[in-house]
C-alpha atoms as a PDB file:
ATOM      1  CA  UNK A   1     -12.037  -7.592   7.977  1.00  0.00           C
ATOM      2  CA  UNK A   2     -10.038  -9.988   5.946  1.00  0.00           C
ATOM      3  CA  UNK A   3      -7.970 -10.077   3.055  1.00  0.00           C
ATOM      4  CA  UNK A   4      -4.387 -11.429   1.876  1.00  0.00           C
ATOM      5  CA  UNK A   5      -1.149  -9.646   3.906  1.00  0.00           C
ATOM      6  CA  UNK A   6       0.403  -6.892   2.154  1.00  0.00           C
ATOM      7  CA  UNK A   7       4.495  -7.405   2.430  1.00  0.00           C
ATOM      8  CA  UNK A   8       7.385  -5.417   1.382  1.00  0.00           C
ATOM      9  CA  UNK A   9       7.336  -8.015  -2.007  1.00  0.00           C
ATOM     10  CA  UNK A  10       3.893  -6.762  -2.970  1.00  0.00           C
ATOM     11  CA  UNK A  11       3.940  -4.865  -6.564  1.00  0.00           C
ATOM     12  CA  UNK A  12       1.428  -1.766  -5.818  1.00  0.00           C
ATOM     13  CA  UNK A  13       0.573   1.281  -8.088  1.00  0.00           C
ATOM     14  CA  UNK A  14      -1.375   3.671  -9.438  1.00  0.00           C
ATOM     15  CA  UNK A  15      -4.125   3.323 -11.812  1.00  0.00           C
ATOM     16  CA  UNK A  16      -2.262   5.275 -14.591  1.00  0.00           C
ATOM     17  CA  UNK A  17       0.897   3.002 -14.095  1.00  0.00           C
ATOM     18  CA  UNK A  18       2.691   4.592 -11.797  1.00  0.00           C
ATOM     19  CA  UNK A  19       4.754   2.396  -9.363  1.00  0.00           C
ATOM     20  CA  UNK A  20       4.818   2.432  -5.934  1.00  0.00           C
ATOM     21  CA  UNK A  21       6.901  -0.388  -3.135  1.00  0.00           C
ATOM     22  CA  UNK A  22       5.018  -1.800   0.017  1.00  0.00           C
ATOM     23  CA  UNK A  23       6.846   0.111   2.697  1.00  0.00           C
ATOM     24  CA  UNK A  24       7.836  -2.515   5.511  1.00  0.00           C
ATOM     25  CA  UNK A  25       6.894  -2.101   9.641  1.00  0.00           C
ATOM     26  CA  UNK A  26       9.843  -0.934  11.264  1.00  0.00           C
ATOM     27  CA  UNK A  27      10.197  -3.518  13.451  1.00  0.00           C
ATOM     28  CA  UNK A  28      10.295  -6.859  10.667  1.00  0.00           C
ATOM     29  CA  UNK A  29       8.628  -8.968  13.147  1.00  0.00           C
ATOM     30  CA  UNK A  30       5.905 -10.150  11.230  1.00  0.00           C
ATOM     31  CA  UNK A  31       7.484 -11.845   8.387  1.00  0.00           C
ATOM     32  CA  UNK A  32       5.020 -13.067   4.876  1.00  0.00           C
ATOM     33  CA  UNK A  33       7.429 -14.785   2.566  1.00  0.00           C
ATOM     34  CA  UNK A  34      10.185 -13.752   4.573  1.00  0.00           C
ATOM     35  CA  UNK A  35       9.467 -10.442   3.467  1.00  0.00           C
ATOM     36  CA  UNK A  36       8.173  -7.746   6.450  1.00  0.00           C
ATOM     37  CA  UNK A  37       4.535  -6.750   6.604  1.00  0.00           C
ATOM     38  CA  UNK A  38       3.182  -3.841   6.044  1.00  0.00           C
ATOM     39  CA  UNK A  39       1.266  -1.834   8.857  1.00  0.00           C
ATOM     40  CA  UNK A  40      -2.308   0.736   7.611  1.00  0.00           C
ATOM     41  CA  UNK A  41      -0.279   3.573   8.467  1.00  0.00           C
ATOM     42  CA  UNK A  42       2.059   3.334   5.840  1.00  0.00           C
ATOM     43  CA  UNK A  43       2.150   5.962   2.989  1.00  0.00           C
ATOM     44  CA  UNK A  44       3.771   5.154  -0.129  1.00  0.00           C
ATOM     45  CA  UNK A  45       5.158   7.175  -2.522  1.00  0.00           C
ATOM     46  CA  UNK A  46       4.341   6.612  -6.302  1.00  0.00           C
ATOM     47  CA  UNK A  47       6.859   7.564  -9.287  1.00  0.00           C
ATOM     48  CA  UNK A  48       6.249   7.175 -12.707  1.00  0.00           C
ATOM     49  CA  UNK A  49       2.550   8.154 -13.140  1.00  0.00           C
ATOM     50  CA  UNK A  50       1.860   9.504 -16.193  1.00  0.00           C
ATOM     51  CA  UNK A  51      -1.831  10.905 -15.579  1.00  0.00           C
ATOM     52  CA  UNK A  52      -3.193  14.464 -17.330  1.00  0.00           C
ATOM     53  CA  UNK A  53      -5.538  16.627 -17.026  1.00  0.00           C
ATOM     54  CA  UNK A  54      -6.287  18.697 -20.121  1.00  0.00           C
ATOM     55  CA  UNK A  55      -2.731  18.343 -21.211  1.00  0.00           C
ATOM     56  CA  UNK A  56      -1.525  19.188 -17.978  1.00  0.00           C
ATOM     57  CA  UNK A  57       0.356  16.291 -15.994  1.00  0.00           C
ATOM     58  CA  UNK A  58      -0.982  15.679 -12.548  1.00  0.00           C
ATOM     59  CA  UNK A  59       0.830  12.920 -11.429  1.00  0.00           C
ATOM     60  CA  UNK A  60      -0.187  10.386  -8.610  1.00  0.00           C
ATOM     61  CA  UNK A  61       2.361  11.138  -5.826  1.00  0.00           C
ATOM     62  CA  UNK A  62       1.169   8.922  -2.637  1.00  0.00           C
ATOM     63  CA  UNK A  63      -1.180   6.186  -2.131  1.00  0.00           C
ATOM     64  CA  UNK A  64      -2.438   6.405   1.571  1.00  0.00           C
ATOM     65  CA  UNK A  65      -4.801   3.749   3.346  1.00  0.00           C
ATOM     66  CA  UNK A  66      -7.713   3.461   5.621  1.00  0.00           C
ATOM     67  CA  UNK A  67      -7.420   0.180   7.384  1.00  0.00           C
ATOM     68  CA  UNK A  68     -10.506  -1.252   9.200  1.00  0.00           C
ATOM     69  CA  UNK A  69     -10.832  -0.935  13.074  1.00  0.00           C
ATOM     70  CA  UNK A  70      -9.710  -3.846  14.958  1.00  0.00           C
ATOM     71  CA  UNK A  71      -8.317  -7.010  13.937  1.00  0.00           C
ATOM     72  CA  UNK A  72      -4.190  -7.589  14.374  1.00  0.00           C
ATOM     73  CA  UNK A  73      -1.797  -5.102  15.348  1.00  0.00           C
ATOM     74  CA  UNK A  74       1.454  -4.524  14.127  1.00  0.00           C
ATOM     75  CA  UNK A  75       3.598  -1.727  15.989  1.00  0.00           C
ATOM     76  CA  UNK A  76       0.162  -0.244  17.426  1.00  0.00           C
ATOM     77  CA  UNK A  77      -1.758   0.284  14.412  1.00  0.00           C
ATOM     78  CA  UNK A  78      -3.520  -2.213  11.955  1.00  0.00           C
ATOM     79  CA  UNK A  79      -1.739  -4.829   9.703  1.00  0.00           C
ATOM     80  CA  UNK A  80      -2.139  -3.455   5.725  1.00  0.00           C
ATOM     81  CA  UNK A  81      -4.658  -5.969   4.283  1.00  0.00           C
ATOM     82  CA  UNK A  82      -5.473  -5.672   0.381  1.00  0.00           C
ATOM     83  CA  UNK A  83      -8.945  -5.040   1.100  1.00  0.00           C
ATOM     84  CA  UNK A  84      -8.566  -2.485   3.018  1.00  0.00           C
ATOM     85  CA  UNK A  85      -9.728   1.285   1.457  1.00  0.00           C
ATOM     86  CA  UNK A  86      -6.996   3.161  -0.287  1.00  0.00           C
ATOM     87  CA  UNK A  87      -6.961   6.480  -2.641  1.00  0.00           C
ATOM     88  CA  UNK A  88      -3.816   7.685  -4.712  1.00  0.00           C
ATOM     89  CA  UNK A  89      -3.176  11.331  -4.392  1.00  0.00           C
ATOM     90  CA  UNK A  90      -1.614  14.656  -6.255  1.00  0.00           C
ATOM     91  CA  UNK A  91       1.045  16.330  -4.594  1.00  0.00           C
ATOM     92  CA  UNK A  92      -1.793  18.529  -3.451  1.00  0.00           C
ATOM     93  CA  UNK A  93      -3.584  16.043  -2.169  1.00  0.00           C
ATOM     94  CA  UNK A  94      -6.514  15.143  -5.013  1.00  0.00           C
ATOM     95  CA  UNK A  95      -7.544  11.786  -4.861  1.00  0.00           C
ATOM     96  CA  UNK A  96      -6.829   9.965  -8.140  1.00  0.00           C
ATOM     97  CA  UNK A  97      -8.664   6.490  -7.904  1.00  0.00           C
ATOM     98  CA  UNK A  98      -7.683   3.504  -6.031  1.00  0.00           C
ATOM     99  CA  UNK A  99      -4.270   1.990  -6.342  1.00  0.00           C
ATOM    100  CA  UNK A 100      -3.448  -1.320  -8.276  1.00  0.00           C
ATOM    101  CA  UNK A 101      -1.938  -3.999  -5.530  1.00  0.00           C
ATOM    102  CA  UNK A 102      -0.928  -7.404  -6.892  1.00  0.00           C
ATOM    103  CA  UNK A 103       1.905  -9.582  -7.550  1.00  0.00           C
ATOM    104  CA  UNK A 104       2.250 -11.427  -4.356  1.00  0.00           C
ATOM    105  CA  UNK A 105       1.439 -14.854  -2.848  1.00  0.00           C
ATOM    106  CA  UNK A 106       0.759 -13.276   0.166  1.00  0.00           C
ATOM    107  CA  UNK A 107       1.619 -16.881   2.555  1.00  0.00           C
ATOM    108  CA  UNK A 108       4.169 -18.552   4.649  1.00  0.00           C
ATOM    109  CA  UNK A 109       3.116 -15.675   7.903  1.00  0.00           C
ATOM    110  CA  UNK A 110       5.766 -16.076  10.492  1.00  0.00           C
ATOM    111  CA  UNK A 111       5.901 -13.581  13.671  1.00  0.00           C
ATOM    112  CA  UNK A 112       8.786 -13.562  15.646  1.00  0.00           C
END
Protein backbone atom coordinates (compact mmCIF):
# COMPACT_ATOMS: atom_id res chain seq x y z
CA UNK A 1 0.00 0.00 0.00
CA UNK A 2 1.03 3.55 -0.46
CA UNK A 3 0.04 6.84 0.46
CA UNK A 4 1.58 10.19 2.02
CA UNK A 5 3.02 9.74 5.95
CA UNK A 6 0.71 10.76 8.54
CA UNK A 7 2.85 12.98 11.29
CA UNK A 8 2.03 14.52 14.51
CA UNK A 9 1.50 18.04 12.15
CA UNK A 10 -1.31 16.37 10.22
CA UNK A 11 -4.85 18.28 10.79
CA UNK A 12 -7.38 15.12 11.07
CA UNK A 13 -11.17 15.10 11.96
CA UNK A 14 -14.37 14.07 11.80
CA UNK A 15 -16.78 14.47 9.08
CA UNK A 16 -19.11 16.74 11.18
CA UNK A 17 -16.05 19.01 12.15
CA UNK A 18 -14.88 17.65 14.95
CA UNK A 19 -11.06 17.86 15.53
CA UNK A 20 -8.84 15.35 16.26
CA UNK A 21 -4.36 15.56 16.52
CA UNK A 22 -2.15 12.78 14.82
CA UNK A 23 -0.93 11.03 17.92
CA UNK A 24 2.99 10.55 17.51
CA UNK A 25 5.03 6.83 17.87
CA UNK A 26 6.49 6.76 21.12
CA UNK A 27 9.73 6.39 20.14
CA UNK A 28 10.14 9.84 17.52
CA UNK A 29 12.45 7.96 15.40
CA UNK A 30 10.90 8.37 12.26
CA UNK A 31 10.78 12.01 11.79
CA UNK A 32 8.32 13.75 8.50
CA UNK A 33 8.90 17.45 8.73
CA UNK A 34 10.62 17.05 11.82
CA UNK A 35 7.47 16.14 13.21
CA UNK A 36 7.14 12.15 14.57
CA UNK A 37 5.14 9.66 12.54
CA UNK A 38 2.35 8.17 13.31
CA UNK A 39 2.11 4.25 13.73
CA UNK A 40 -1.79 2.19 12.50
CA UNK A 41 -2.27 1.52 15.99
CA UNK A 42 -2.89 4.82 17.06
CA UNK A 43 -6.41 5.91 18.27
CA UNK A 44 -7.26 9.41 18.35
CA UNK A 45 -9.57 11.11 20.22
CA UNK A 46 -11.98 13.68 18.53
CA UNK A 47 -13.53 16.86 20.43
CA UNK A 48 -15.74 19.21 19.07
CA UNK A 49 -18.12 17.12 16.88
CA UNK A 50 -21.25 18.46 16.65
CA UNK A 51 -23.23 15.43 14.94
CA UNK A 52 -27.22 14.55 15.89
CA UNK A 53 -29.36 12.18 15.60
CA UNK A 54 -33.01 13.22 15.79
CA UNK A 55 -32.07 16.10 17.98
CA UNK A 56 -30.05 14.03 20.04
CA UNK A 57 -26.13 14.76 19.95
CA UNK A 58 -24.03 11.74 19.23
CA UNK A 59 -20.80 13.01 19.01
CA UNK A 60 -17.73 11.40 17.16
CA UNK A 61 -15.40 10.43 20.07
CA UNK A 62 -12.37 8.33 18.37
CA UNK A 63 -11.19 7.78 14.97
CA UNK A 64 -9.44 4.28 14.89
CA UNK A 65 -7.50 2.76 11.77
CA UNK A 66 -6.99 -0.38 9.87
CA UNK A 67 -3.60 -0.19 8.31
CA UNK A 68 -2.72 -2.63 5.45
CA UNK A 69 -0.54 -5.79 6.16
CA UNK A 70 3.01 -5.39 5.48
CA UNK A 71 4.96 -2.61 4.28
CA UNK A 72 7.26 -0.46 7.04
CA UNK A 73 7.23 -0.88 10.60
CA UNK A 74 7.35 1.55 13.15
CA UNK A 75 7.59 0.21 16.89
CA UNK A 76 6.19 -3.31 15.58
CA UNK A 77 3.13 -2.34 13.92
CA UNK A 78 2.46 -0.48 10.53
CA UNK A 79 3.41 3.20 9.73
CA UNK A 80 -0.22 5.36 9.56
CA UNK A 81 -0.52 6.07 5.80
CA UNK A 82 -3.56 8.38 4.63
CA UNK A 83 -4.89 5.72 2.61
CA UNK A 84 -5.15 3.48 4.90
CA UNK A 85 -9.08 2.48 6.17
CA UNK A 86 -10.34 4.49 9.07
CA UNK A 87 -14.01 4.90 10.78
CA UNK A 88 -14.89 7.65 13.49
CA UNK A 89 -16.79 6.29 16.37
CA UNK A 90 -19.54 7.17 19.31
CA UNK A 91 -18.50 6.71 22.68
CA UNK A 92 -20.31 3.44 22.21
CA UNK A 93 -18.58 2.53 19.53
CA UNK A 94 -21.00 3.40 16.24
CA UNK A 95 -19.13 4.08 13.34
CA UNK A 96 -19.79 7.62 12.07
CA UNK A 97 -18.10 7.85 8.51
CA UNK A 98 -14.56 8.21 7.68
CA UNK A 99 -12.42 10.90 9.17
CA UNK A 100 -11.20 14.11 7.27
CA UNK A 101 -7.08 13.98 7.19
CA UNK A 102 -5.35 16.91 5.48
CA UNK A 103 -3.23 19.81 6.05
CA UNK A 104 0.17 18.39 5.73
CA UNK A 105 3.05 18.22 3.21
CA UNK A 106 3.71 14.99 4.31
CA UNK A 107 7.95 15.15 3.08
CA UNK A 108 11.40 15.67 4.29
CA UNK A 109 11.22 11.54 5.99
CA UNK A 110 14.21 11.23 8.20
CA UNK A 111 14.71 7.95 10.51
CA UNK A 112 17.12 8.05 13.04
Amino acid sequence: MSGKVIHAGTAIGCPHGGRAGAVPSASHDVLVDGLSAVSGTAVHTVTGCRHTVDGIPVPCTSIRWTPADGGVLLDGSPLLLESASARCFTAGLVPQGPPVVGGSSYEGVACG
